[in-house]
C-alpha atoms as a PDB file:
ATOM      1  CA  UNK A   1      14.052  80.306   5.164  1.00  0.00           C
ATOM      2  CA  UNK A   2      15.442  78.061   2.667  1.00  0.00           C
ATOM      3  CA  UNK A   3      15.091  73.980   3.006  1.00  0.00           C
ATOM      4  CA  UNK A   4      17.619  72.474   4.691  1.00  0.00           C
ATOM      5  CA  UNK A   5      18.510  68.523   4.222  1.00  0.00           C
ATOM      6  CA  UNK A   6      19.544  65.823   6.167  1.00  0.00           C
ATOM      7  CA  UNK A   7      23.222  66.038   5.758  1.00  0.00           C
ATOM      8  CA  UNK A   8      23.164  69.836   6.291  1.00  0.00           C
ATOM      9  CA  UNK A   9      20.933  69.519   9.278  1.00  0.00           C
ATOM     10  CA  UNK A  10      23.530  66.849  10.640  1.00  0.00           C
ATOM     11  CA  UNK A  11      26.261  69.019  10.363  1.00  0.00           C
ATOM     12  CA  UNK A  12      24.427  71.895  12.076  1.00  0.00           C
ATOM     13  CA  UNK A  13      22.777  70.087  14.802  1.00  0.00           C
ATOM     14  CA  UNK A  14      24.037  67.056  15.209  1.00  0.00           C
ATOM     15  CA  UNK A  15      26.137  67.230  17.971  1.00  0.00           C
ATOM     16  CA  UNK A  16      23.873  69.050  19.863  1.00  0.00           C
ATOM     17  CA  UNK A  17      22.810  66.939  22.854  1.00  0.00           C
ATOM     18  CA  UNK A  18      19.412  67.966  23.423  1.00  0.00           C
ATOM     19  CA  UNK A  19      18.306  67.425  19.835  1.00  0.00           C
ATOM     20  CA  UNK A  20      17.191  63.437  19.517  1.00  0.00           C
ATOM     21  CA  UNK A  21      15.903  62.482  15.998  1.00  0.00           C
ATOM     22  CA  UNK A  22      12.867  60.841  15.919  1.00  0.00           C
ATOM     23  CA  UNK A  23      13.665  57.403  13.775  1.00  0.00           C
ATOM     24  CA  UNK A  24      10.932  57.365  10.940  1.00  0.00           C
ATOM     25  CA  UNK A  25       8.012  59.784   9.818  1.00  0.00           C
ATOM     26  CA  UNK A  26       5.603  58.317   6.713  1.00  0.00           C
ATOM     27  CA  UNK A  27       3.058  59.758   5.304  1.00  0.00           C
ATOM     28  CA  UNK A  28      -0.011  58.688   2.915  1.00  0.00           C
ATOM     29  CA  UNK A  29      -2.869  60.515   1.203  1.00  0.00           C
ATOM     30  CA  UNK A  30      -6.037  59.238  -0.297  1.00  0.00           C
ATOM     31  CA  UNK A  31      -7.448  62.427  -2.097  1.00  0.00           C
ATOM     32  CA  UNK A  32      -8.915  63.282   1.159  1.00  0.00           C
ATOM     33  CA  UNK A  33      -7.615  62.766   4.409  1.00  0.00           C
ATOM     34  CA  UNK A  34      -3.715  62.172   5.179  1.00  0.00           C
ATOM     35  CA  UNK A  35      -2.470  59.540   7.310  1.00  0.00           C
ATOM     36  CA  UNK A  36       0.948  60.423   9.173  1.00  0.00           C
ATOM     37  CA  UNK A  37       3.285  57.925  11.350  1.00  0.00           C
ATOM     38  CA  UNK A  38       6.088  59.362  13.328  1.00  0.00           C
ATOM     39  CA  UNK A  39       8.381  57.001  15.025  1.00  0.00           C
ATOM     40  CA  UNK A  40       9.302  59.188  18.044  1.00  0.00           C
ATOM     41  CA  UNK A  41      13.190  60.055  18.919  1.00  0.00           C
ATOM     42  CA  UNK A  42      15.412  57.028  18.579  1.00  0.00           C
ATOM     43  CA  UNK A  43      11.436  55.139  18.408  1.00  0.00           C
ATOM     44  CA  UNK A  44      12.181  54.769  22.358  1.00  0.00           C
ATOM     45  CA  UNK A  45      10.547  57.617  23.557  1.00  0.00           C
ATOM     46  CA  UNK A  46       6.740  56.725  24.424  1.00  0.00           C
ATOM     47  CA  UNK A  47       6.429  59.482  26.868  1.00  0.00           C
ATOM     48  CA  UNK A  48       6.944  62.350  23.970  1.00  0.00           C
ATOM     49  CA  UNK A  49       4.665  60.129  21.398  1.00  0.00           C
ATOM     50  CA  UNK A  50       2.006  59.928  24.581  1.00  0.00           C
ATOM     51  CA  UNK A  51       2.340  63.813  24.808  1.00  0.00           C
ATOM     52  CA  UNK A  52       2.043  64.848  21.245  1.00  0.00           C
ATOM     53  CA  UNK A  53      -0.867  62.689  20.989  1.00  0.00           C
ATOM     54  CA  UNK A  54      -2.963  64.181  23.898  1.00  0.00           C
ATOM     55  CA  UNK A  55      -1.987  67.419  23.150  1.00  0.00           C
ATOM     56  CA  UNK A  56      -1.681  67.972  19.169  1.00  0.00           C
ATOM     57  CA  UNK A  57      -5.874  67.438  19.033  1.00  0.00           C
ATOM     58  CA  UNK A  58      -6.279  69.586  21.940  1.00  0.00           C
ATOM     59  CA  UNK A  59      -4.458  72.370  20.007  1.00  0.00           C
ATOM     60  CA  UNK A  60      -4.895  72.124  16.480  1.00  0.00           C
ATOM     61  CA  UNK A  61      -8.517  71.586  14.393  1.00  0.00           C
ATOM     62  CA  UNK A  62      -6.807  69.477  11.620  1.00  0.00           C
ATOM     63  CA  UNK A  63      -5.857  66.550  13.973  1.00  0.00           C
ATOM     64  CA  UNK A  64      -9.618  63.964  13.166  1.00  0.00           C
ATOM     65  CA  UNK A  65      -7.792  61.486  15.073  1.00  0.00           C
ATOM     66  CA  UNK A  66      -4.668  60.672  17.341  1.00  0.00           C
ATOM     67  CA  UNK A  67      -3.360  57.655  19.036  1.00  0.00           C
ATOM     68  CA  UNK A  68      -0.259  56.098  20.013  1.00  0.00           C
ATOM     69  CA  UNK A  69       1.121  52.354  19.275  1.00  0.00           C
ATOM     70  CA  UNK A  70       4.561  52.028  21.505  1.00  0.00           C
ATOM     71  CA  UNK A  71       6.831  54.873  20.827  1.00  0.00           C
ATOM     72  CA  UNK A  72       4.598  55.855  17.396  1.00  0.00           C
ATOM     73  CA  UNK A  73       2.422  58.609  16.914  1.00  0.00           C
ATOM     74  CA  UNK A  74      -0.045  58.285  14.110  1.00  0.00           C
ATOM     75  CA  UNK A  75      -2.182  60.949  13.300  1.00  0.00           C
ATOM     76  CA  UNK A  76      -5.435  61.442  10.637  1.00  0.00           C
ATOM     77  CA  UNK A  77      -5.627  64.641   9.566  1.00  0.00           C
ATOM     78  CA  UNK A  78      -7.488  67.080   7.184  1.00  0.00           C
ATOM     79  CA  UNK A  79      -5.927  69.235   4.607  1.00  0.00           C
ATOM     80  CA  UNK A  80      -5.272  72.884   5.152  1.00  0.00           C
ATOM     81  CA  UNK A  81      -4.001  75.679   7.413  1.00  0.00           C
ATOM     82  CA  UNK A  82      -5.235  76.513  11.116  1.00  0.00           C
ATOM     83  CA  UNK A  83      -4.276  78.568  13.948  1.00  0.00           C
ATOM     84  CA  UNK A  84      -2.817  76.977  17.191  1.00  0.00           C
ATOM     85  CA  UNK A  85      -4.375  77.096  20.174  1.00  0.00           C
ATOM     86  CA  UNK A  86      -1.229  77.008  22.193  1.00  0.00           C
ATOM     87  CA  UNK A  87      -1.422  77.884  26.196  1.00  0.00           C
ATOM     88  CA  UNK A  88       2.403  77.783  27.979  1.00  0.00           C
ATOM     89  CA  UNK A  89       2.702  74.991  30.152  1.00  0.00           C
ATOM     90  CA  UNK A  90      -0.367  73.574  29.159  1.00  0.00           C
ATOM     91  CA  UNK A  91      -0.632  72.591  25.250  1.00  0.00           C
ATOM     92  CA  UNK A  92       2.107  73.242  24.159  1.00  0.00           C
ATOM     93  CA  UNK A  93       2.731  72.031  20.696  1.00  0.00           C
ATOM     94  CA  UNK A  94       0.429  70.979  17.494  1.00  0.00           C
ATOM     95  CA  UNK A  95       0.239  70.582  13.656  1.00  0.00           C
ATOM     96  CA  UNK A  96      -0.477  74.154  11.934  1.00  0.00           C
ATOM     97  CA  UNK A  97      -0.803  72.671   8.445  1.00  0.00           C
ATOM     98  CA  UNK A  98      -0.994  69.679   6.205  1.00  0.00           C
ATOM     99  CA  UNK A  99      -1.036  69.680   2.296  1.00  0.00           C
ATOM    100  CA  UNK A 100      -0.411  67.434  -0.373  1.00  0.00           C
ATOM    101  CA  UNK A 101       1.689  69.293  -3.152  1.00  0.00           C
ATOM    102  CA  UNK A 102       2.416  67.066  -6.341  1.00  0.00           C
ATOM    103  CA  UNK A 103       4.163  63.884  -5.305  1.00  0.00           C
ATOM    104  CA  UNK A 104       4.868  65.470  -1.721  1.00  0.00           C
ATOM    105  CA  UNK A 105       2.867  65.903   1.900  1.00  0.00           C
ATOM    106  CA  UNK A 106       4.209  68.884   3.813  1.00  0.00           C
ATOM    107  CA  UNK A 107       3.428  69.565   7.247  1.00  0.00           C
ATOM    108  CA  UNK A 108       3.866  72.229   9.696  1.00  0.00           C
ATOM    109  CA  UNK A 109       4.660  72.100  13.163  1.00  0.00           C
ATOM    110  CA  UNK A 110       5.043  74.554  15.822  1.00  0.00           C
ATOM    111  CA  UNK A 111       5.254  74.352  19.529  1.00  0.00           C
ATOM    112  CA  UNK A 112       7.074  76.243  22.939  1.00  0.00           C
ATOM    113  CA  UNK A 113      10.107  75.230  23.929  1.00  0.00           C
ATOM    114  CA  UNK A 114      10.774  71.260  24.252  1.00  0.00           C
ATOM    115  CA  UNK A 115       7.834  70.739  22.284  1.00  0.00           C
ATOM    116  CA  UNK A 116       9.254  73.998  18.938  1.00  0.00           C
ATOM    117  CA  UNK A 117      12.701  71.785  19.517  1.00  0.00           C
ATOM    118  CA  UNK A 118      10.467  68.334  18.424  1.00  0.00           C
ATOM    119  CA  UNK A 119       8.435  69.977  15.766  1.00  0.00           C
ATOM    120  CA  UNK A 120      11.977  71.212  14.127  1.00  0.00           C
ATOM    121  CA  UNK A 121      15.342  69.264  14.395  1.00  0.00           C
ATOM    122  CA  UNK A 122      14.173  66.403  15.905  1.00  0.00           C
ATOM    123  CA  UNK A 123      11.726  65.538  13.286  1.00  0.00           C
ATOM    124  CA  UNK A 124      13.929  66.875  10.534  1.00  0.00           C
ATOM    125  CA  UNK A 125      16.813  64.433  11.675  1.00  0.00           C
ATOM    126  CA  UNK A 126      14.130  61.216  10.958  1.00  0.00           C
ATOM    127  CA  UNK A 127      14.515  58.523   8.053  1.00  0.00           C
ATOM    128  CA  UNK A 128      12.077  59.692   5.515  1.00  0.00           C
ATOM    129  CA  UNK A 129      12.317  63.789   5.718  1.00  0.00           C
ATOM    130  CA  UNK A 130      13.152  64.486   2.626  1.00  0.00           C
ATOM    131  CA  UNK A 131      14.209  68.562   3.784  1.00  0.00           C
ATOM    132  CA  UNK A 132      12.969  70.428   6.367  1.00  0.00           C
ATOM    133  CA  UNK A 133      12.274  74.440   6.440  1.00  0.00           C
ATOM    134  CA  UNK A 134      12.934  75.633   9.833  1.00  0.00           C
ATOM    135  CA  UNK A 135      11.350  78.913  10.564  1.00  0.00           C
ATOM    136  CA  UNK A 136      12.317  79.404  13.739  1.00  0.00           C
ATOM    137  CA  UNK A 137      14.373  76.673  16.012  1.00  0.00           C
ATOM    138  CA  UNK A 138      12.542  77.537  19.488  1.00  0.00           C
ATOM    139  CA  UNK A 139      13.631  76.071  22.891  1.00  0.00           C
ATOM    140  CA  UNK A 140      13.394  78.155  26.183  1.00  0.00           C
ATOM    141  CA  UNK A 141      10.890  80.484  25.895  1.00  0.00           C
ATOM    142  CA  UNK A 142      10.492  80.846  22.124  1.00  0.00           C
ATOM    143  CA  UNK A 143       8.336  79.435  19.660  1.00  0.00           C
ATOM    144  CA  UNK A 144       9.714  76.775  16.788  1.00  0.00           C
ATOM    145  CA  UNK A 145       8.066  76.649  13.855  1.00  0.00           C
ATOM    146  CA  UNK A 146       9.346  74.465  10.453  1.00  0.00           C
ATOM    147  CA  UNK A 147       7.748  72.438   7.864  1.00  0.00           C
ATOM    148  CA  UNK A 148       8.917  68.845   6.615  1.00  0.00           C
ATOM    149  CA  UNK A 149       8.754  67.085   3.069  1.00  0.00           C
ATOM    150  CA  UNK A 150       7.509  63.927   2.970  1.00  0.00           C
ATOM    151  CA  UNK A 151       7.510  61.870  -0.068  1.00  0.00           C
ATOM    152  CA  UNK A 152       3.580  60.696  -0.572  1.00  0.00           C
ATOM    153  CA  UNK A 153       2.722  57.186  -0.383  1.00  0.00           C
ATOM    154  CA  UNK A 154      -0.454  55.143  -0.499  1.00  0.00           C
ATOM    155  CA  UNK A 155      -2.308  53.087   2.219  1.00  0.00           C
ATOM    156  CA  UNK A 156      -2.919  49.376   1.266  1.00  0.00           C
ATOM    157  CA  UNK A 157      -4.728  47.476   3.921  1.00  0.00           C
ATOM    158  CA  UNK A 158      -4.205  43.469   2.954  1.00  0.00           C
ATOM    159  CA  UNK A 159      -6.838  40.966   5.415  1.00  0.00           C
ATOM    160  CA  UNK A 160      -5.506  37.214   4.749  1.00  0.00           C
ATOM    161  CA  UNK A 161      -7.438  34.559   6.245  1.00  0.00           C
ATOM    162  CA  UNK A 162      -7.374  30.615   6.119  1.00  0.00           C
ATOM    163  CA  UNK A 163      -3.490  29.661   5.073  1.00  0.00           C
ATOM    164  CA  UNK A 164      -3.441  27.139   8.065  1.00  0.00           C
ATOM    165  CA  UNK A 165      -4.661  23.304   8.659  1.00  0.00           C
ATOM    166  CA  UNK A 166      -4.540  20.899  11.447  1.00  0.00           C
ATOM    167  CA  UNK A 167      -1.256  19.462   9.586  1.00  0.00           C
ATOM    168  CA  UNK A 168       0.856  22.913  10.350  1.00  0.00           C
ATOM    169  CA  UNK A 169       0.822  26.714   9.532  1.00  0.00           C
ATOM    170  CA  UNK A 170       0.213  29.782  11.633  1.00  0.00           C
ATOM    171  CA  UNK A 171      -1.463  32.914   9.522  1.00  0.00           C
ATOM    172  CA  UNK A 172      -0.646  35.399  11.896  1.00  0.00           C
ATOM    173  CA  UNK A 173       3.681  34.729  12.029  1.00  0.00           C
ATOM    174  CA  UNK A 174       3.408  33.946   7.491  1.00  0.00           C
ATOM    175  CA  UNK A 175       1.436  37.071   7.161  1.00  0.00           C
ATOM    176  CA  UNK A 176       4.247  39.178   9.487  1.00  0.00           C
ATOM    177  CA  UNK A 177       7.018  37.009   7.292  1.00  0.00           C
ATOM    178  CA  UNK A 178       6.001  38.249   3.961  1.00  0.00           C
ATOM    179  CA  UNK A 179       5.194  41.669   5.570  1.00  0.00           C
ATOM    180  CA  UNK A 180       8.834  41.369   6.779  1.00  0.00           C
ATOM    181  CA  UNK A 181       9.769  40.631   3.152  1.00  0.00           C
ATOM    182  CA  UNK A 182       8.239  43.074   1.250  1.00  0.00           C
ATOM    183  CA  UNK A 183       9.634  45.663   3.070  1.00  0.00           C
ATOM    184  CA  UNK A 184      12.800  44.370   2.490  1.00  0.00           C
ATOM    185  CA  UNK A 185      12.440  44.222  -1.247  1.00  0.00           C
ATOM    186  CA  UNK A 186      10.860  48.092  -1.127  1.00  0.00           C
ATOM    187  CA  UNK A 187       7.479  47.042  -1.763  1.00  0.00           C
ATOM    188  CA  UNK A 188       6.891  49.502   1.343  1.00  0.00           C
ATOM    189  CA  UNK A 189       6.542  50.668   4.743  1.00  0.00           C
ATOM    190  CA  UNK A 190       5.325  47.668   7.050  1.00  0.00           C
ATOM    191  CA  UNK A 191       3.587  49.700   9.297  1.00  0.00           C
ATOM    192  CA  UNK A 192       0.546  47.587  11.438  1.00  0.00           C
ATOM    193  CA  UNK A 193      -0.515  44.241  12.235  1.00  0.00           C
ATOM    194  CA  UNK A 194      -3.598  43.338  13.839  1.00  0.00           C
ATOM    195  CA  UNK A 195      -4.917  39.852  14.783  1.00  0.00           C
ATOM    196  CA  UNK A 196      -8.661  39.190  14.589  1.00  0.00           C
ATOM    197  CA  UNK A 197     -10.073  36.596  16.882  1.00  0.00           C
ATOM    198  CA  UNK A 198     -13.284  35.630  14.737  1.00  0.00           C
ATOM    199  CA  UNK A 199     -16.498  33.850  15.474  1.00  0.00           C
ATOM    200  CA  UNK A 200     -15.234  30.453  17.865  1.00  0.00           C
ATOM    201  CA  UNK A 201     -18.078  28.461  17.353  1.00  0.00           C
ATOM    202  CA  UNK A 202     -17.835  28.556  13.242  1.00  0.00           C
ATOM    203  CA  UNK A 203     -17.289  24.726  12.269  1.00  0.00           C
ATOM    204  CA  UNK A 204     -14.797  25.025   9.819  1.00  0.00           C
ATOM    205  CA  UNK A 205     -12.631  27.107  12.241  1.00  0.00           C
ATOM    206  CA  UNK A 206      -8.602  25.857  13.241  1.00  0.00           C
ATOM    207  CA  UNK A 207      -7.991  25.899  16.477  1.00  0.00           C
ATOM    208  CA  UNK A 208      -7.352  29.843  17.189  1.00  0.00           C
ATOM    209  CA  UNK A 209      -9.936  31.010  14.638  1.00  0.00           C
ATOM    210  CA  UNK A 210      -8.672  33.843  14.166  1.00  0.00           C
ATOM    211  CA  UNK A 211      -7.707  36.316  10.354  1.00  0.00           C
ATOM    212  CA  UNK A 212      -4.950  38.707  10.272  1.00  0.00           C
ATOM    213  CA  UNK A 213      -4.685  42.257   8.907  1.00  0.00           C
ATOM    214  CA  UNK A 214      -0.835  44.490   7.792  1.00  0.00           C
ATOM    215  CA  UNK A 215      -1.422  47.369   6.909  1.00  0.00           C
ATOM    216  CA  UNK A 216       1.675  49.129   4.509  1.00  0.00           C
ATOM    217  CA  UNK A 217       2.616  52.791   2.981  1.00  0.00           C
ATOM    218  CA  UNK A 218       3.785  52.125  -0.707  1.00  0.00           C
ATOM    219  CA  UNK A 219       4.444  53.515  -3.861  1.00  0.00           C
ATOM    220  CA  UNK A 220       4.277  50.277  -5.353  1.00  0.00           C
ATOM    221  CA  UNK A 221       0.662  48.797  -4.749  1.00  0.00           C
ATOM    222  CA  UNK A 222       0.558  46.600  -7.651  1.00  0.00           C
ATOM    223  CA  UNK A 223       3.327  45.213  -7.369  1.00  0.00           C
ATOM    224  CA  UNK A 224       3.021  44.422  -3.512  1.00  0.00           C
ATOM    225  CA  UNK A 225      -0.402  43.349  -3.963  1.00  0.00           C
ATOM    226  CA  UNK A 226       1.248  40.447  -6.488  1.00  0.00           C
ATOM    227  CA  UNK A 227       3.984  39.832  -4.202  1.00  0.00           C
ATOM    228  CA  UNK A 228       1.416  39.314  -1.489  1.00  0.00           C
ATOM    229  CA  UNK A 229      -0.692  36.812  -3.662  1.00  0.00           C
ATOM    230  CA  UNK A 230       2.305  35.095  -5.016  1.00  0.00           C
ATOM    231  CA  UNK A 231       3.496  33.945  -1.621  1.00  0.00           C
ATOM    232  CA  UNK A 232       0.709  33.066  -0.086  1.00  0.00           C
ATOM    233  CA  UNK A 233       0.153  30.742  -2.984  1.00  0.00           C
ATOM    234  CA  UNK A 234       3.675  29.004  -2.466  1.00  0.00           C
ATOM    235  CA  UNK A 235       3.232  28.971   1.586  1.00  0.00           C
ATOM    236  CA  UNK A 236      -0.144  27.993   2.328  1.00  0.00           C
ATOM    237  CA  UNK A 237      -1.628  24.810   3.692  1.00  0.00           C
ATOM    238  CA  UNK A 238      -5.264  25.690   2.983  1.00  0.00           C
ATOM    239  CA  UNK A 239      -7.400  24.996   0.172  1.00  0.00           C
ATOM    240  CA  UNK A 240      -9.596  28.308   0.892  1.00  0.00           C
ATOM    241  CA  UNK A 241      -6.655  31.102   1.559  1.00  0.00           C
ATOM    242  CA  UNK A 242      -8.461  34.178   0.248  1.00  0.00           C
ATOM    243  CA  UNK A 243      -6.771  38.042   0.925  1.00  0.00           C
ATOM    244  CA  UNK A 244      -8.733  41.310   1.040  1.00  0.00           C
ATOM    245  CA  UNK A 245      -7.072  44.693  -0.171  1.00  0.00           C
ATOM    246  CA  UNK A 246      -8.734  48.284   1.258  1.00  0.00           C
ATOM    247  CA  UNK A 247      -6.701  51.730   0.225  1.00  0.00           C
ATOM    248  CA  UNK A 248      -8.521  54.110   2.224  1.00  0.00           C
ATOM    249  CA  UNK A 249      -7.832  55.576   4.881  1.00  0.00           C
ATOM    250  CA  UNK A 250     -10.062  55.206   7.802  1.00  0.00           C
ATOM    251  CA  UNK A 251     -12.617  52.516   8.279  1.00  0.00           C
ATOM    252  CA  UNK A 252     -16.434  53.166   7.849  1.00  0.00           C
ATOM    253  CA  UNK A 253     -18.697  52.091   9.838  1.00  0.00           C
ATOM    254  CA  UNK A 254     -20.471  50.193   8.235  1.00  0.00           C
ATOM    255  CA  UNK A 255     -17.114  47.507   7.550  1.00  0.00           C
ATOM    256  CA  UNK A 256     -16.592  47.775  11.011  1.00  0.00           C
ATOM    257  CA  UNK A 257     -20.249  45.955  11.481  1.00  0.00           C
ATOM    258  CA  UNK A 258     -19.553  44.005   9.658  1.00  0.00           C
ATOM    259  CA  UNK A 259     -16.340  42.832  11.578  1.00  0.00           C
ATOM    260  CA  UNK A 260     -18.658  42.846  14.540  1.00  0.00           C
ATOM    261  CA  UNK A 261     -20.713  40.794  13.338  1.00  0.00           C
ATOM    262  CA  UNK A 262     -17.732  38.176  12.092  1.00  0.00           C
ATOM    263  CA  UNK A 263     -16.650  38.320  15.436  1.00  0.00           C
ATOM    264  CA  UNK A 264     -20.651  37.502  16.581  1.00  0.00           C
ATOM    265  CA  UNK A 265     -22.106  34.608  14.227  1.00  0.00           C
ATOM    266  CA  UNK A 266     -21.284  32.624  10.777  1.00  0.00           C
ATOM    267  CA  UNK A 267     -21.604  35.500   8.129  1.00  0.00           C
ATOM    268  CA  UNK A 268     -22.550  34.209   4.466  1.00  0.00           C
ATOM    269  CA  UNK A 269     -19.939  34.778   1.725  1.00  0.00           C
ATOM    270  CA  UNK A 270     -23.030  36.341  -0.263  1.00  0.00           C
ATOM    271  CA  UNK A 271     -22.595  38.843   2.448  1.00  0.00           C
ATOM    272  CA  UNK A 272     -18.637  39.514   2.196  1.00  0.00           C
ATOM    273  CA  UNK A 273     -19.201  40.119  -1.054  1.00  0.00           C
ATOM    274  CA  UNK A 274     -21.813  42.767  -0.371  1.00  0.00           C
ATOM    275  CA  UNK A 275     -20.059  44.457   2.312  1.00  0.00           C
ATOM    276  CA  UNK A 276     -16.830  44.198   0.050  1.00  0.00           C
ATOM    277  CA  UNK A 277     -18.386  45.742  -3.274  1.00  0.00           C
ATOM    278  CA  UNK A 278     -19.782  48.634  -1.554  1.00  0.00           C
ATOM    279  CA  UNK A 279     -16.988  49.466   1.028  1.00  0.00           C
ATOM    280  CA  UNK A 280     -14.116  49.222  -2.281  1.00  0.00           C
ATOM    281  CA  UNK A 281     -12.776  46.205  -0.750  1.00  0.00           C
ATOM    282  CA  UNK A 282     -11.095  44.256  -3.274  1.00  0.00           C
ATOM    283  CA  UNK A 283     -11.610  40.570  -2.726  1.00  0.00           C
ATOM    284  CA  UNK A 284      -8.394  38.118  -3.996  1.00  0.00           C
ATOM    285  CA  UNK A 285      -9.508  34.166  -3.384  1.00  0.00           C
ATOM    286  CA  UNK A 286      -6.022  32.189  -3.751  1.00  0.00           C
ATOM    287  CA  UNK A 287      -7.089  28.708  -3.116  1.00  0.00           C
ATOM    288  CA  UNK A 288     -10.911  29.609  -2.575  1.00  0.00           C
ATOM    289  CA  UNK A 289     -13.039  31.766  -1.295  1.00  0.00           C
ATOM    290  CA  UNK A 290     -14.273  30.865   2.132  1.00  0.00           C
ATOM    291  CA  UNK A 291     -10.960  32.753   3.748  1.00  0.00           C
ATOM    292  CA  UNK A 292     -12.712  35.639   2.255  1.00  0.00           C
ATOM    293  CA  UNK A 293     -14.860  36.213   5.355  1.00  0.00           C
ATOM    294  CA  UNK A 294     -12.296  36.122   7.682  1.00  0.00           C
ATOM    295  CA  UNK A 295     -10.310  38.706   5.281  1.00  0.00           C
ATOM    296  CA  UNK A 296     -12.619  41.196   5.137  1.00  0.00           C
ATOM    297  CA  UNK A 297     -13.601  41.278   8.847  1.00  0.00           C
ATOM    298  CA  UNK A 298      -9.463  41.557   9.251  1.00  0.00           C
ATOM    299  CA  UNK A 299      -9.313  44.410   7.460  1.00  0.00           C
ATOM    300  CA  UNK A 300     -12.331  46.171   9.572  1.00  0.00           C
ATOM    301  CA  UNK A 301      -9.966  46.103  12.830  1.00  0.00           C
ATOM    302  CA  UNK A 302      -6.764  47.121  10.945  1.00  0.00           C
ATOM    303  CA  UNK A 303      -6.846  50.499  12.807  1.00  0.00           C
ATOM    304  CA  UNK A 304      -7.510  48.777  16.372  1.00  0.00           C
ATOM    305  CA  UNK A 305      -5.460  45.592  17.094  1.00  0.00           C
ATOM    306  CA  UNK A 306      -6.110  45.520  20.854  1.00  0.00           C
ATOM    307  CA  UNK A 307     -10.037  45.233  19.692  1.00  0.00           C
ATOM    308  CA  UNK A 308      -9.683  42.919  16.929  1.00  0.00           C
ATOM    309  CA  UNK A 309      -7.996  40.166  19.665  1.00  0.00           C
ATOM    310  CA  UNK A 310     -11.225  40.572  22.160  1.00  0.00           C
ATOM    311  CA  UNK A 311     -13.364  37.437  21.911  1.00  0.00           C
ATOM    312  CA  UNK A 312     -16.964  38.436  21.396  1.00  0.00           C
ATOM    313  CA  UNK A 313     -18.476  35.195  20.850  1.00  0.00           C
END
């Protein structure tokens, strides 16, 4: 079957009433595992994103992880090809392959009827398909198989901590502002945000104590890393702002101890710095380097905000 794009698939599908486009799919790749966020159709549809993500690991051996934010499904998987374990009325639906070719991520889908009309149009219709290869359309009884093009982007995890004092400033709304922004200006996809309630007895704490995490897919790292520097230097209110940048994807365990343990008791910066050197966290102080702490332990809940807001001490 030859690749079909968006305006073709429009033409051939869109007025078809049964086929709703999912809004967005992204992917990213770190030379090992790749990270994939699907907006589901018209990004209204939780009941579809809480499907695929019970099912798609129950059918498929590439899924490592699955979980659902809203109407988003966002899926960790490994590279390569397996065969679905697909039961009618059961599990219906899953990923059959993910690879990485050149400057692209394409995966394959496959599923019985509602679930083969998802894995082809549907997702085919979204912002970010760049063409689609539909093997078979499905629906009814019939199996539909296709594979999407995705353009590849990197994961950049950015912790911020400290920009606020008991004059004015909130971290958590000027971090989602020049999230907000960047996207805007194409630095990226602004995909997570995740608020970190952090040790409440610290002394040098502001009243909510607490570091924030956004987490982006971007071609243009550098550049939004500088972006990200630059206006936190022109908007803060602190004299110890510090961000934290992370580009894998995944977090080990041992940075999520340590954002335990930020959460727990006062943590030295000797001991940021540790964590930070041998996790490949790259540390950025703006106005100093205290905020540091509170970056790094941001960036250890990225991938769980309704953990990171728990108080734990």
């Amino acid at each position: 079957m030859r690749i079909m794009n968006k305006e073709e698939l429009i033409e051939k599908y869109g007025g078809i009433k049964w086929i709703s486009p999912y809004e967005k799919v992204v992917a990213m790749f770190d030379g090992e595992l790749i990270e994939l966020h699907e907006f589901h159709a018209r990004n209204r549809c939780i009941g579809g994103s809480a499907w695929e993500v019970y099912h798609y690991p129950r059918v498929s051996d590439l899924v490592v992880s699955a979980r659902r934010e809203g109407a988003r499904n966002i899926f960790v998987l490994k590279e390569g090809k397996k065969e679905l374990k697909l039961i009618p009325g059961i599990a219906g639906a899953g990923i059959e392959s993910a690879f990485h070719v050149d400057d692209k991520i394409e995966i394959t889908y496959a599923g019985l009827a509602g679930g083969g009309i998802a894995a082809t149009v549907c997702r085919g219709l979204a912002d970010g398909v760049e063409g689609i290869e539909i093997i078979s359309l499905g629906g009814g009884e019939e199996l539909g198989r296709a594979k999407i093009k995705l353009p590849l982007h990197e994961k950049v995890v950015i912790g911020v901590d400290d920009t606020d004092s008991s004059k004015g400033g909130a971290t958590w709304s000027l971090v989602n502002e020049i999230s907000f922004e960047a996207e805007k200006n194409g630095l990226g996809h602004y995909l997570m945000h995740s608020i970190v309630q952090l040790y409440t007895k610290t002394p040098e704490k502001t009243t909510n104590c607490v570091s924030i995490s956004v987490t982006f897919a971007t071609k243009n790292k550098n550049k939004l890393i500088d972006f990200f520097k630059k206006s936190l230097e022109e908007n803060t209110y602190s004299t110890n702002t510090a961000m934290a940048v992370y580009s894998r994807i995944g977090i080990p365990e041992e940075l999520k101890e340590y954002g335990r343990l930020v959460k727990s008791k006062i943590v030295t910066l000797d001991e940021t710095e540790r964590v930070a050197e041998e996790q490949e966290v790259k540390l950025i102080p703006i106005t100093g380097k205290r905020g540091l702490i509170g970056a790094v332990a941001a960036i250890a809940f990225s991938d769980d905000p309704d953990e990171a807001v728990k108080v734990y001490a």
